[in-house]
N, C-alpha and C. Protein backbone atom coordinates (compact mmCIF):
# COMPACT_ATOMS: atom_id res chain seq x y z
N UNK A 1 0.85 -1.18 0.00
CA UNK A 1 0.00 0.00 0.00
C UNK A 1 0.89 1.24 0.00
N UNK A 2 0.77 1.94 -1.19
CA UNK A 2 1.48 3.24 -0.85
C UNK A 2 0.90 4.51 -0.29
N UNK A 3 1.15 5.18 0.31
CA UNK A 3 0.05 6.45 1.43
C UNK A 3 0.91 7.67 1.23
N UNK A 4 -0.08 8.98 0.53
CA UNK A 4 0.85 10.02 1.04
C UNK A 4 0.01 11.16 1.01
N UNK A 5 0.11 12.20 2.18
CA UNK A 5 -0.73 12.83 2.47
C UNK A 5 -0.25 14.15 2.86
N UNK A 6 -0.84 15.26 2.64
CA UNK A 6 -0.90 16.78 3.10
C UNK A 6 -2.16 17.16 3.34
N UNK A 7 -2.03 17.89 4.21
CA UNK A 7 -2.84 18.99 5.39
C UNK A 7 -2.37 20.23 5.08
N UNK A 8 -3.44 21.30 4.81
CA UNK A 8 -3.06 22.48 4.84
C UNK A 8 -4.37 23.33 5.68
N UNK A 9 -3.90 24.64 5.72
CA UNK A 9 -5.53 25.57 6.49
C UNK A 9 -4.97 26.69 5.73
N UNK A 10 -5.99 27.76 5.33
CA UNK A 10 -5.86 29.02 5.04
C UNK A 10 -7.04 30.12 5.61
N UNK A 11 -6.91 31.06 5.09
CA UNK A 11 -7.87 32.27 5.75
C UNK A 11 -9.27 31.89 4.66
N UNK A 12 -9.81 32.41 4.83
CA UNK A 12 -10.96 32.00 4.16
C UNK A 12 -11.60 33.53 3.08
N UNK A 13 -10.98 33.62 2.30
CA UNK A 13 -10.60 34.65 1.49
C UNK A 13 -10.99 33.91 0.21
N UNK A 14 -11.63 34.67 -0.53
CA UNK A 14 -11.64 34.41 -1.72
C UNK A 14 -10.43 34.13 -3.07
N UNK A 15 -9.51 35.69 -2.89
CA UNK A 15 -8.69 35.22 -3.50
C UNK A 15 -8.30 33.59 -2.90
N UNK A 16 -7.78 33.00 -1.57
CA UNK A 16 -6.96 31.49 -1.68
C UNK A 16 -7.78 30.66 -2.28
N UNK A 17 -8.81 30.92 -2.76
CA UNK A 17 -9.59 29.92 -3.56
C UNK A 17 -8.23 29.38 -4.68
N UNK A 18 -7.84 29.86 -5.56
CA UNK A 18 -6.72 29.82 -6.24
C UNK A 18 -5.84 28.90 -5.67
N UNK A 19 -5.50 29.27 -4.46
CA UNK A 19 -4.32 29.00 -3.93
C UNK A 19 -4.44 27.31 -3.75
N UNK A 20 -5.35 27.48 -3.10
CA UNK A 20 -6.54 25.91 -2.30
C UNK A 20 -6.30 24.82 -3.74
N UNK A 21 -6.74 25.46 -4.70
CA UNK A 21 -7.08 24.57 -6.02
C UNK A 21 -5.75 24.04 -6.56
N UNK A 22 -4.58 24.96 -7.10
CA UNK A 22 -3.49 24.54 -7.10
C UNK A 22 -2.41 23.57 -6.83
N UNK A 23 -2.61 24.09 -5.37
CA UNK A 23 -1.61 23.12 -4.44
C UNK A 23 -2.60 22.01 -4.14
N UNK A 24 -3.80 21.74 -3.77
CA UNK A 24 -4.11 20.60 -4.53
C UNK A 24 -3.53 19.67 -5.63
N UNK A 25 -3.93 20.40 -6.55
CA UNK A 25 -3.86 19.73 -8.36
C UNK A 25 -1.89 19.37 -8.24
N UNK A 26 -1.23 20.20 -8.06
CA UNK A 26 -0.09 19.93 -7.97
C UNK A 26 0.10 18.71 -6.85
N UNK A 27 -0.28 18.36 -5.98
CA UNK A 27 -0.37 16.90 -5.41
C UNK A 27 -0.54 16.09 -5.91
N UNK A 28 -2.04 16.04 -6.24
CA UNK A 28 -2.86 15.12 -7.34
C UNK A 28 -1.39 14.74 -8.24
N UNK A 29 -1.06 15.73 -8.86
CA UNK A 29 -0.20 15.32 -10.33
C UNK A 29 0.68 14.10 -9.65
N UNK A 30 1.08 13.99 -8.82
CA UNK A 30 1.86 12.90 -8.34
C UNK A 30 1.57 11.66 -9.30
N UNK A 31 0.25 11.53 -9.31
CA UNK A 31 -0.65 10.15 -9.71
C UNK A 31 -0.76 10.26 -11.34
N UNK A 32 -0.17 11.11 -12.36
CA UNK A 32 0.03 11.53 -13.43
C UNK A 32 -1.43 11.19 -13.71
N UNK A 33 -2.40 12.28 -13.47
CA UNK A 33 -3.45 12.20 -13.60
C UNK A 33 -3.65 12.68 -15.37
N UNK A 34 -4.79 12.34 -15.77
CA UNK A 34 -4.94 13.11 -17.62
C UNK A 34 -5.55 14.67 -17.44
N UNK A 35 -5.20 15.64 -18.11
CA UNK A 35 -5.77 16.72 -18.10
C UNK A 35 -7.04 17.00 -17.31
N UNK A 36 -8.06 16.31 -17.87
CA UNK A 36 -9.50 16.21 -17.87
C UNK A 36 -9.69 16.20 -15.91
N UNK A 37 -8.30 14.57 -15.58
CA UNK A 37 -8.77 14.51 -14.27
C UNK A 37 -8.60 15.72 -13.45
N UNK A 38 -7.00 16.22 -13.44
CA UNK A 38 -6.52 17.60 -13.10
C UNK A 38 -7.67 18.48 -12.90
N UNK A 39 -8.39 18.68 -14.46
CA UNK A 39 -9.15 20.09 -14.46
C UNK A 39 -10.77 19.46 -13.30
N UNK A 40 -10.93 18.23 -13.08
CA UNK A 40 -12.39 18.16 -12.55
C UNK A 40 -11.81 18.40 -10.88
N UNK A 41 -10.42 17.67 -10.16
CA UNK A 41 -9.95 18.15 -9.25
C UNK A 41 -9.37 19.10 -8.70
N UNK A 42 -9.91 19.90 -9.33
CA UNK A 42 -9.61 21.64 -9.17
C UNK A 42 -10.49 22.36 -9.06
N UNK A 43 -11.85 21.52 -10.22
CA UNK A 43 -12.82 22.20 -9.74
C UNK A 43 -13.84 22.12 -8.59
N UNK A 44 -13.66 20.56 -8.18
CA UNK A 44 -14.60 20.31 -6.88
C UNK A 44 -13.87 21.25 -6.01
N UNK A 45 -12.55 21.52 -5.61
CA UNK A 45 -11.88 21.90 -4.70
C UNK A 45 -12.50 23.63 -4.70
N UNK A 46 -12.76 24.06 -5.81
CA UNK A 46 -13.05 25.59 -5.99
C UNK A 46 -14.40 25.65 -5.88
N UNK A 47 -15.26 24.32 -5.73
CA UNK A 47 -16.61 24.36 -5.55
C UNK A 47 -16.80 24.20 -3.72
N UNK A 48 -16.02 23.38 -3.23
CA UNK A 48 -16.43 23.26 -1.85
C UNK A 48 -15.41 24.66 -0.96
N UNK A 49 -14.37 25.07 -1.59
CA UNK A 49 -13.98 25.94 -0.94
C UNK A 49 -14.56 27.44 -0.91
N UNK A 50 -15.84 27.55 -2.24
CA UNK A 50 -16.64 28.81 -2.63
C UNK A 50 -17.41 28.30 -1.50
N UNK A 51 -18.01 27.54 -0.94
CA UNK A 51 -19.41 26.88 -0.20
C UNK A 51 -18.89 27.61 0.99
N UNK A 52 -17.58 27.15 1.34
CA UNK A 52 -17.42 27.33 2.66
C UNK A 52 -17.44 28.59 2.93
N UNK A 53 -16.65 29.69 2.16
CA UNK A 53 -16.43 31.04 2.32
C UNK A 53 -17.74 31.87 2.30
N UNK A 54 -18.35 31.52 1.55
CA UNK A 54 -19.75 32.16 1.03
C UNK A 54 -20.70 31.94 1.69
N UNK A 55 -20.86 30.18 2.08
CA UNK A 55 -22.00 30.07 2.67
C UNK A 55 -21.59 29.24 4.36
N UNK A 56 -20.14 28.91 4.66
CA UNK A 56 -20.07 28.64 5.89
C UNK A 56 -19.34 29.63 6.93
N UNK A 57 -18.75 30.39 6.35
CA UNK A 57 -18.19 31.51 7.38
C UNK A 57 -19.56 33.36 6.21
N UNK A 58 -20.29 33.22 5.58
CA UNK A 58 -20.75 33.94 5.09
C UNK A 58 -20.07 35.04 4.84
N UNK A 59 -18.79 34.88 4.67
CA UNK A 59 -18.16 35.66 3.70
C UNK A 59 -17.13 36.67 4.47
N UNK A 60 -16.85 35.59 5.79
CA UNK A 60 -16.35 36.22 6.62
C UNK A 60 -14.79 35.77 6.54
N UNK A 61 -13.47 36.91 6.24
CA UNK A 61 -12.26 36.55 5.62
C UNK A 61 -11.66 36.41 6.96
N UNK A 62 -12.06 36.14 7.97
CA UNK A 62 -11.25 36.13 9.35
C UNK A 62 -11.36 34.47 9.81
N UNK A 63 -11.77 34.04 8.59
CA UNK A 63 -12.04 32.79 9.52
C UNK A 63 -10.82 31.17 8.55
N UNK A 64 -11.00 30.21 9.11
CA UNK A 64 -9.88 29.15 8.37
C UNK A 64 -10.83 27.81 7.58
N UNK A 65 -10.17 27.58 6.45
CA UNK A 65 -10.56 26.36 5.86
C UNK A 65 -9.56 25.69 6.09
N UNK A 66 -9.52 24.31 6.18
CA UNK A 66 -8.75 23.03 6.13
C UNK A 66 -8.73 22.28 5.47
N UNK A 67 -7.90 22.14 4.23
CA UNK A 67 -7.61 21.04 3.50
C UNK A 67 -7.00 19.39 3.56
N UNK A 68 -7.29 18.55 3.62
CA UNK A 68 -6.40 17.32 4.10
C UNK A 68 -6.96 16.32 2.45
N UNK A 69 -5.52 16.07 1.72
CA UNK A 69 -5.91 15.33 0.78
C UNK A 69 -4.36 13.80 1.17
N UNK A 70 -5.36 13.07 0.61
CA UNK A 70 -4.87 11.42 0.54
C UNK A 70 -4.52 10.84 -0.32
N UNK A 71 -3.21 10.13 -0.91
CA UNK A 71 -3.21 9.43 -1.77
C UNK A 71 -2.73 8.26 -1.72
N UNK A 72 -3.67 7.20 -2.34
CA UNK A 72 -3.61 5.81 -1.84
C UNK A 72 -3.29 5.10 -2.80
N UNK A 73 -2.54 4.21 -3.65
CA UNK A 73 -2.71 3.54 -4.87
C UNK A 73 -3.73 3.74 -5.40
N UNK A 74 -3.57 5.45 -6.21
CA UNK A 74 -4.52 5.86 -7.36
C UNK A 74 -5.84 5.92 -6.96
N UNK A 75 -6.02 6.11 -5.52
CA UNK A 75 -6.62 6.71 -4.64
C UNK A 75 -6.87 8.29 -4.78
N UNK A 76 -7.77 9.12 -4.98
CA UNK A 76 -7.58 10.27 -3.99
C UNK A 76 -9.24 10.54 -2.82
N UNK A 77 -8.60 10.86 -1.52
CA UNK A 77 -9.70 11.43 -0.87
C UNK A 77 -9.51 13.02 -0.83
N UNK A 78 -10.46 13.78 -0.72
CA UNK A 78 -10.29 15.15 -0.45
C UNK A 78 -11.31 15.53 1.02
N UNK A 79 -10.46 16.04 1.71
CA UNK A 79 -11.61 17.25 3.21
C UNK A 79 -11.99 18.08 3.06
N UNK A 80 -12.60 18.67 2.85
CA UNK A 80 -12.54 20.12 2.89
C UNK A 80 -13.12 20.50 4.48
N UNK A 81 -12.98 21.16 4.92
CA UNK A 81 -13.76 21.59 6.21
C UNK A 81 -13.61 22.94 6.74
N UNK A 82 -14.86 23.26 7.43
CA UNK A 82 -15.03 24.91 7.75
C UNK A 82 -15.58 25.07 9.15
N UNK A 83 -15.55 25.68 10.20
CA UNK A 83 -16.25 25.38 11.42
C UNK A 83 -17.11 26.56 11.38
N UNK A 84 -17.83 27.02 10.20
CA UNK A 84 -18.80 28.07 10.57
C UNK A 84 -20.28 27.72 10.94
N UNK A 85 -21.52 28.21 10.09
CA UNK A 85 -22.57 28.30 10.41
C UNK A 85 -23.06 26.85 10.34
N UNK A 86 -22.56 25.79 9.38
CA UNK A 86 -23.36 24.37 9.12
C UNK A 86 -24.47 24.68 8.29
N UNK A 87 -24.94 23.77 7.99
CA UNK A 87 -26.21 23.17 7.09
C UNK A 87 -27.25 22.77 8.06
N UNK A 88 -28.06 23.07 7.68
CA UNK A 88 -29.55 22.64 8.60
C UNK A 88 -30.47 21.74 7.97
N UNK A 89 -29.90 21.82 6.40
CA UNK A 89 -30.59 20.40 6.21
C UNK A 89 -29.88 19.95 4.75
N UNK A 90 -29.09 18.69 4.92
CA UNK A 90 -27.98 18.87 4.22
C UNK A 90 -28.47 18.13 3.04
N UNK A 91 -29.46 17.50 2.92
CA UNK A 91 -30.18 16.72 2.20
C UNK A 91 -30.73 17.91 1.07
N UNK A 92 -31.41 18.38 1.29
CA UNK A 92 -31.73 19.63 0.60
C UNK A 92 -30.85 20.94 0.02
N UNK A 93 -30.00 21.06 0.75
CA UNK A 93 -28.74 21.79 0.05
C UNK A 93 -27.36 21.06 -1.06
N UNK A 94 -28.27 20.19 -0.88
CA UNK A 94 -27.37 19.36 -2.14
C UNK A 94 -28.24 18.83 -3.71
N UNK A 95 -29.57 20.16 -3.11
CA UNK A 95 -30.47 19.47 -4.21
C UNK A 95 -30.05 20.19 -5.58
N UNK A 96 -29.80 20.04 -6.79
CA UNK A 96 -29.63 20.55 -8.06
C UNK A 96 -30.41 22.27 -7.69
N UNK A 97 -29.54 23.43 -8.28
CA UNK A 97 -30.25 24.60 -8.04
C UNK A 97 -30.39 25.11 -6.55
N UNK A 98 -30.54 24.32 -5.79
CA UNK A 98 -30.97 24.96 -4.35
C UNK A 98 -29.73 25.69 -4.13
N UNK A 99 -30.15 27.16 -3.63
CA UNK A 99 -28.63 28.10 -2.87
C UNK A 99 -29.96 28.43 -2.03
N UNK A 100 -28.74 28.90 -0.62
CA UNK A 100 -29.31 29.77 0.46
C UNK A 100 -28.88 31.09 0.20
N UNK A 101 -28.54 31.56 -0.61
CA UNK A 101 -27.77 33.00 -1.09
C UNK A 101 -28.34 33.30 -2.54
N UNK A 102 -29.59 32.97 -2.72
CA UNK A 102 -30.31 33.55 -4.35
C UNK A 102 -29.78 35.16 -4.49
N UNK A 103 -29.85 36.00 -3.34
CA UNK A 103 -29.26 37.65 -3.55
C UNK A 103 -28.20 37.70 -3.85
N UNK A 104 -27.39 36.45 -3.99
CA UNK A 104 -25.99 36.39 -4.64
C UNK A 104 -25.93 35.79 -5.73
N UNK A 105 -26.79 35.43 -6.51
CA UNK A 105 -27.50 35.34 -7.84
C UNK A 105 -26.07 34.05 -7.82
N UNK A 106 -26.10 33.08 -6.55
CA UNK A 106 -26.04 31.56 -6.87
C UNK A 106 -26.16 30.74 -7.93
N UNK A 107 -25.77 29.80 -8.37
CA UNK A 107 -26.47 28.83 -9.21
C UNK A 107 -26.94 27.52 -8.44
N UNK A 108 -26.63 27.19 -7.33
CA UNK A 108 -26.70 26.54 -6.10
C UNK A 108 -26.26 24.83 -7.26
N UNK A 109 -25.36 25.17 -7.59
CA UNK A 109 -24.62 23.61 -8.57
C UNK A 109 -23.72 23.26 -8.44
N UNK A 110 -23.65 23.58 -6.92
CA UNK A 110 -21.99 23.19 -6.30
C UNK A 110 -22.02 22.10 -6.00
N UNK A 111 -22.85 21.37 -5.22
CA UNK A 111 -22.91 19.93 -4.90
C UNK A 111 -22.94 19.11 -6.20
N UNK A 112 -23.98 19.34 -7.13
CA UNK A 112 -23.86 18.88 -8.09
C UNK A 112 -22.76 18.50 -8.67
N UNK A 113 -22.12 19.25 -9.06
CA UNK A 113 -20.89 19.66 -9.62
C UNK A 113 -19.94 18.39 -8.85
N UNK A 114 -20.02 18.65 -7.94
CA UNK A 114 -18.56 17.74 -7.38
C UNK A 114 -18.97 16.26 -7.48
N UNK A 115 -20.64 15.81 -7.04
CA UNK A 115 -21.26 14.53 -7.56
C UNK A 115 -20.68 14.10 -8.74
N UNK A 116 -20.70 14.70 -10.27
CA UNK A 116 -20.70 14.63 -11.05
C UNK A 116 -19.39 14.34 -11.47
N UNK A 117 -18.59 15.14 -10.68
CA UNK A 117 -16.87 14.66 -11.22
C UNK A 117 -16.49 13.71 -9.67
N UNK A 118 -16.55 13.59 -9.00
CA UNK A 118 -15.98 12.71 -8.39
C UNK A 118 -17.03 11.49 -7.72
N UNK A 119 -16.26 9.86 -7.50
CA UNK A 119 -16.81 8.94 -7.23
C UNK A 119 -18.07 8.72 -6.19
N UNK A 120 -17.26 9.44 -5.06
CA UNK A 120 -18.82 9.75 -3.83
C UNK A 120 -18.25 11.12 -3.11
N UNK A 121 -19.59 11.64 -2.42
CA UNK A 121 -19.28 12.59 -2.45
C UNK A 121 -20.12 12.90 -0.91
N UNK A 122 -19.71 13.06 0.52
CA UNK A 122 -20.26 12.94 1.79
C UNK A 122 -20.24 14.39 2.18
N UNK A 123 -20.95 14.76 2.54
CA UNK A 123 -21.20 16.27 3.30
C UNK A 123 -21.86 15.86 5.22
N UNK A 124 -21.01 16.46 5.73
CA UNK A 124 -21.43 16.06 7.26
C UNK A 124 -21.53 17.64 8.00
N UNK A 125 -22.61 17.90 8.56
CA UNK A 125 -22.48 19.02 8.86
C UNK A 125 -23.59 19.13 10.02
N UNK A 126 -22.87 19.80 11.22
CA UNK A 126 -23.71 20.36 12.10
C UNK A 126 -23.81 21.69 12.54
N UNK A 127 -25.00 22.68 12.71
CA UNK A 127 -25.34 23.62 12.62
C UNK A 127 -24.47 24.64 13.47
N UNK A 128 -23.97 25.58 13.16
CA UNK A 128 -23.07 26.12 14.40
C UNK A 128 -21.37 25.99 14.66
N UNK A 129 -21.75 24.41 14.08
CA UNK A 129 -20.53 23.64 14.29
C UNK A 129 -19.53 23.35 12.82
N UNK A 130 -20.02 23.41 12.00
CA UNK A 130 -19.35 23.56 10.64
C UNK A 130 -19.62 22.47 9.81
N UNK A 131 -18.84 22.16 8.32
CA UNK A 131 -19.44 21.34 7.40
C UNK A 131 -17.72 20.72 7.16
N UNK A 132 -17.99 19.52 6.92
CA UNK A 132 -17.01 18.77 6.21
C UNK A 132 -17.19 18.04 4.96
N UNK A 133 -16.88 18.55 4.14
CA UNK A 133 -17.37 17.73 2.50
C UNK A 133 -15.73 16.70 2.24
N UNK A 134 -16.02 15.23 1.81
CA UNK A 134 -15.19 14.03 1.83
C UNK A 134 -15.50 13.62 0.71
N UNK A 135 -14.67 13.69 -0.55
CA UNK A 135 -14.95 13.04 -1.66
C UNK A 135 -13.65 12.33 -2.11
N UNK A 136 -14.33 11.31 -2.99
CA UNK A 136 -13.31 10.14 -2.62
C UNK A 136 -12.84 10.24 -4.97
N UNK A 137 -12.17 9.47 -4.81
CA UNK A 137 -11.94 9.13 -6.87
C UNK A 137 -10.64 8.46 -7.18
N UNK A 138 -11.51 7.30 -8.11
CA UNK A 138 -10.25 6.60 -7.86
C UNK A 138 -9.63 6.95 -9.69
N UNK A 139 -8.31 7.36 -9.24
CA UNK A 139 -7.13 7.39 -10.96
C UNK A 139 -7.12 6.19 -11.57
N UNK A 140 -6.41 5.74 -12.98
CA UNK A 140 -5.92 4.96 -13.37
C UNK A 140 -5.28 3.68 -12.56
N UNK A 141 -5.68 3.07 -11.95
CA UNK A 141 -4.86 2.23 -10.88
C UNK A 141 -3.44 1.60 -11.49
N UNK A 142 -3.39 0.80 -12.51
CA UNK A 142 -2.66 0.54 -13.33
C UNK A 142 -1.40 1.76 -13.26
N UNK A 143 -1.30 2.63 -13.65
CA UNK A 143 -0.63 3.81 -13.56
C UNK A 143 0.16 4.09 -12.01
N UNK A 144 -0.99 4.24 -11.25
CA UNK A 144 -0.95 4.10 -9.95
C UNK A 144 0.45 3.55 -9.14
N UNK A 145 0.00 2.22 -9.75
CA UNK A 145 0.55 0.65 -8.44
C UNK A 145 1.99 0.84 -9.54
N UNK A 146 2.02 1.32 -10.80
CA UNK A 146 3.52 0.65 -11.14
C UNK A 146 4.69 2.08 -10.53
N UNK A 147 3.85 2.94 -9.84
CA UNK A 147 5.01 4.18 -9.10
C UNK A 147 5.36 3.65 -7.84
């Protein structure tokens, strides 16, 4: 089994959205991922790290996100996590379209979005207490196991 892993936190700023996505994708590359994979793991990362800023610290730049990504034989897991306001009903904020921020002319297709490019996709969140989004995708294994 090969394992290798980074942890990072930043301010919760819009610009590190950038930053967040990057140093990601530059991990990822370890696993000589194809373009396509690169560009969809960059974008869940810019989808759950918009969620958090926007809708778990509400846009508050004083506060920290936490990144923790995994790589397992062509494995990847991703964390994202925020300790702001939470979800109150997480079932429903993951519905296609739904935003709690329509005055921010949302598309609420963030959950979507990350469903769609990665394998599973867990949101755990308690109110007050913050949200943790865990999505898992597996690379080329083949590719993988011969590094």
């Amino acid at each position: 089994m090969n394992t290798n892993m980074m942890r990072f936190s930043f301010s919760s700023q819009s610009r590190n959205e950038a930053f967040a996505r990057v140093t990601v994708a530059s991990f990822v590359s370890q696993l000589d991922p194809t373009m396509d994979e690169l560009t969809e793991i960059k974008t869940v990362v810019s989808e759950a790290v918009t969620n958090a800023i926007i809708h778990g610290y509400n846009s508050d730049p004083d506060q920290m996100i936490t990144i923790i990504c995994t790589l397992e034989d062509g494995d990847v897991e991703l964390i994202i996590r925020d300790e702001g306001v939470g979800i109150s009903d997480v079932e429903q904020a993951m519905e296609p379209l739904y935003t709690s921020k329509p005055d921010l002319e949302r598309s609420g297709m963030g959950f979507t979005i990350m469903e769609n490019f990665m394998d599973n996709v867990y949101v755990f969140s308690a109110e007050g207490e913050g949200t943790t989004v865990t999505m898992n995708k597996q690379f080329n294994r083949s590719k993988a196991m011969s590094q």
